[in-house]
C-alpha atoms as a PDB file:
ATOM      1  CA  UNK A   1      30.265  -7.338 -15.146  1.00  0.00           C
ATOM      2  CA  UNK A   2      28.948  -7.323 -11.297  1.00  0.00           C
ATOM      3  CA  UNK A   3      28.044  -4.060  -9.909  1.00  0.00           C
ATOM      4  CA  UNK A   4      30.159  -2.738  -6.962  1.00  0.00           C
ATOM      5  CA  UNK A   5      27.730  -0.960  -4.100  1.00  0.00           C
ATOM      6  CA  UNK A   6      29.659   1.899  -2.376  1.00  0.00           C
ATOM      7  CA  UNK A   7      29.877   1.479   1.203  1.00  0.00           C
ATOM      8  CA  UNK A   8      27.490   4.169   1.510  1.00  0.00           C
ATOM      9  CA  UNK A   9      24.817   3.406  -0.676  1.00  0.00           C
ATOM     10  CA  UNK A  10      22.106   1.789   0.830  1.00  0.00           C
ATOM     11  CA  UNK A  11      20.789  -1.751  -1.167  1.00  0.00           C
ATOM     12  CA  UNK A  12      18.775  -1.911  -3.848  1.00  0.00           C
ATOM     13  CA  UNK A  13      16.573  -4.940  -2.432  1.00  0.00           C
ATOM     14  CA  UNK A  14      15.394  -5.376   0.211  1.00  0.00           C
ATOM     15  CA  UNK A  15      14.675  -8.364   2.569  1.00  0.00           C
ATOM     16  CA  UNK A  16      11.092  -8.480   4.182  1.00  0.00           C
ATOM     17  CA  UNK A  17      12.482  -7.310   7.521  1.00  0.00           C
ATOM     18  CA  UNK A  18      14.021  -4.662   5.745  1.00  0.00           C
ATOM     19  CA  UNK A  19      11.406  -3.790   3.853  1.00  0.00           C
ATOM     20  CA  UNK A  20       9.245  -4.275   6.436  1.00  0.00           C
ATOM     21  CA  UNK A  21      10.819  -1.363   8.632  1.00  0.00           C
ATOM     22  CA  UNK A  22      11.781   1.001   5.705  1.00  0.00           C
ATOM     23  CA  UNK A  23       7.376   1.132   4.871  1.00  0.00           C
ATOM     24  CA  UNK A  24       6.470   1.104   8.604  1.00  0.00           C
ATOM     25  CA  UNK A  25       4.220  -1.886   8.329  1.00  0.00           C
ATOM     26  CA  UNK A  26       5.133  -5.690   9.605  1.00  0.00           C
ATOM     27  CA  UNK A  27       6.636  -9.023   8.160  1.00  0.00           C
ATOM     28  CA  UNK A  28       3.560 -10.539   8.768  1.00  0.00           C
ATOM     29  CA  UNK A  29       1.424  -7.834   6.647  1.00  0.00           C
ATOM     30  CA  UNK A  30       3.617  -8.428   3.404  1.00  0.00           C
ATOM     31  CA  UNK A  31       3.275 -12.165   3.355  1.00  0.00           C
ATOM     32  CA  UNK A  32       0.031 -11.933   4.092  1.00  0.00           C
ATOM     33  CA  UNK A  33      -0.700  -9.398   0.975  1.00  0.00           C
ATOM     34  CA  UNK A  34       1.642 -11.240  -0.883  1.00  0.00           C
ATOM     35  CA  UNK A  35      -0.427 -14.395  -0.121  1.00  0.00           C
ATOM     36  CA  UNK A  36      -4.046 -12.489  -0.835  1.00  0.00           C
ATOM     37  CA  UNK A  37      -2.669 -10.586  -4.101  1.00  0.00           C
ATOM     38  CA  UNK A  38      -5.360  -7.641  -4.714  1.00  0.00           C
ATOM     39  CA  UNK A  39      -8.748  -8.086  -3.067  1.00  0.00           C
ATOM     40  CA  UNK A  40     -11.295  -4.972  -2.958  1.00  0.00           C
ATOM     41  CA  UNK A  41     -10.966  -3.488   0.496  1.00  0.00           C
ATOM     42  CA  UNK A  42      -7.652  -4.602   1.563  1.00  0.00           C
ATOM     43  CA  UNK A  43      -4.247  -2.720   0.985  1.00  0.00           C
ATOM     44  CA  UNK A  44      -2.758  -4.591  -1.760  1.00  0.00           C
ATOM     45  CA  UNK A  45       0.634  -5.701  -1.303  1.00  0.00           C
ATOM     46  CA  UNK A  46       3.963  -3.793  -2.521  1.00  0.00           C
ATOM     47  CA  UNK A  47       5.431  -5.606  -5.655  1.00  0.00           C
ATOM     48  CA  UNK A  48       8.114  -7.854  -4.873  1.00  0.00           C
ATOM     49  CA  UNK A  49      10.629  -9.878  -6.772  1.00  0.00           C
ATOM     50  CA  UNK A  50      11.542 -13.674  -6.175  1.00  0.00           C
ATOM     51  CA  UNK A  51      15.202 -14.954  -6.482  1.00  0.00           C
ATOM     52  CA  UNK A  52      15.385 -18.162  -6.070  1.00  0.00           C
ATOM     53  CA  UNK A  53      13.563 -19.184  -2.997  1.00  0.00           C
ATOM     54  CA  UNK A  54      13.972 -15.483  -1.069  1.00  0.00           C
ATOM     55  CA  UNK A  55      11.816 -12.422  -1.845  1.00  0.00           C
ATOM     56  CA  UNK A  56      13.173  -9.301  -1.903  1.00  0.00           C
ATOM     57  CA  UNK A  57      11.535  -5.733  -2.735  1.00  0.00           C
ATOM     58  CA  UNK A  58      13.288  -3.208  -4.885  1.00  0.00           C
ATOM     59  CA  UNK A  59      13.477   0.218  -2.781  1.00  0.00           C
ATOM     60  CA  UNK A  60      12.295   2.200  -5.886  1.00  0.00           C
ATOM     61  CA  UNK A  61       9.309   0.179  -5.717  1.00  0.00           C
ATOM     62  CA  UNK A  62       8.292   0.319  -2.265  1.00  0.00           C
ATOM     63  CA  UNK A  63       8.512   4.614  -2.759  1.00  0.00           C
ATOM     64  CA  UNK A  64       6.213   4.194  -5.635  1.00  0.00           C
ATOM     65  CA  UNK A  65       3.892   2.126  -3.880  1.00  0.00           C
ATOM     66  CA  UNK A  66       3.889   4.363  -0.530  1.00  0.00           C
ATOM     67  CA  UNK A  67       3.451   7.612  -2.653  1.00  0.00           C
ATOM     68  CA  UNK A  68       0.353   5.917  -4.463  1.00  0.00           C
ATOM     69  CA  UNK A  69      -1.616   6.621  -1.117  1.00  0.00           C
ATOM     70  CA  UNK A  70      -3.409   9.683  -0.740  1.00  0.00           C
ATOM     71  CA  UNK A  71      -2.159  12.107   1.638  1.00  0.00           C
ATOM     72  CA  UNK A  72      -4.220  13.332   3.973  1.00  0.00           C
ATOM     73  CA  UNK A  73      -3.863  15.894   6.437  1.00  0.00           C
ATOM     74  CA  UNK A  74      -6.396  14.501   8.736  1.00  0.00           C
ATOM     75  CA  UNK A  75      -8.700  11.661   8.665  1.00  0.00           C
ATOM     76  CA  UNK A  76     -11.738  13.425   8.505  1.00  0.00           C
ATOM     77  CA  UNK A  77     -10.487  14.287   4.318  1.00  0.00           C
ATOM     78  CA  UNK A  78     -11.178  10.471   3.764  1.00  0.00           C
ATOM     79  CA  UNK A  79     -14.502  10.549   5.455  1.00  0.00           C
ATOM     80  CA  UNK A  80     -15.673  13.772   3.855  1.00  0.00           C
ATOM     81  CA  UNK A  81     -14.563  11.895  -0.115  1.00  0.00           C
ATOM     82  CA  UNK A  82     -16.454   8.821   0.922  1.00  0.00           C
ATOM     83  CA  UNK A  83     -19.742  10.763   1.551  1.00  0.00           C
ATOM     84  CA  UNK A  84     -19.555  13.263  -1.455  1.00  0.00           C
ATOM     85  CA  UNK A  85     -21.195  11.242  -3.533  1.00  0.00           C
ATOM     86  CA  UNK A  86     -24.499  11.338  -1.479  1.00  0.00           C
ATOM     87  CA  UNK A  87     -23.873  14.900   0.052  1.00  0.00           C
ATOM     88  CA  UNK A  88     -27.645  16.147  -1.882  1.00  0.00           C
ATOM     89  CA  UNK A  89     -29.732  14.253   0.805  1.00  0.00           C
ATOM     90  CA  UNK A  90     -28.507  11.454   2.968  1.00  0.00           C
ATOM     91  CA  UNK A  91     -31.583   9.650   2.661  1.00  0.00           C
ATOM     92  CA  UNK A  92     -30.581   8.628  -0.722  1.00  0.00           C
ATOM     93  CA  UNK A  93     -27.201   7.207   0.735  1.00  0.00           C
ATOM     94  CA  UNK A  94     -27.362   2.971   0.487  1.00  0.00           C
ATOM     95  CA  UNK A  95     -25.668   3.383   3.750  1.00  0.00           C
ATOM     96  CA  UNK A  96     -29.064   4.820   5.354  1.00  0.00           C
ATOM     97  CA  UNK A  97     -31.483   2.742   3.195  1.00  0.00           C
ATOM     98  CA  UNK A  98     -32.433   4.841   0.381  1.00  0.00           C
ATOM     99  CA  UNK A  99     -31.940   4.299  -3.709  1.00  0.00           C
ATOM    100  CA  UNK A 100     -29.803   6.465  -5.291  1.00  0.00           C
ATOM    101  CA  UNK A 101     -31.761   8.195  -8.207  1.00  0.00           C
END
């Protein structure tokens, strides 16, 4: 039984153009984080699925993934997370040569 997609109805995979544009971010940066897989500080890619040869990303996936970000209202929110940790005295902060403790 093959499913029938309404004129309408967007597709339920994706191409890596496609993608690509529906996430905001380029071709290049999903092979690339497909390539890398999870390392510490980079954005890890969005999962993808293989058929055959062509990879293709499931739209319900890629809104998972996007909405596992925090939101921020400005970038000054990240910054002020980062530092909580060491708000007592930053001379205890590794980043200015102290030992936490």
């Amino acid at each position: 039984m093959q499913r029938q997609q309404s004129v309408n109805e967007p597709a339920r995979a994706l191409s890596e153009r496609e993608a690509g544009q529906y996430i905001g971010m380029s071709r290049s940066f999903l092979a690339q984080s497909r390539m890398d897989g999870h390392r510490g500080s980079r954005t890890s890619a969005p999962p993808f699925i293989k058929i055959g040869r062509s990879v293709r990303y499931l739209r319900e996936d890629l809104d998972l993934w996007l909405d596992s970000f925090n939101k921020l209202e400005h970038l000054e929110q990240n910054h002020n997370r980062l530092l909580e940790p060491y708000q007592e005295s930053p001379r205890d902060s590794p980043l200015m040569g102290g030992m936490p403790g």
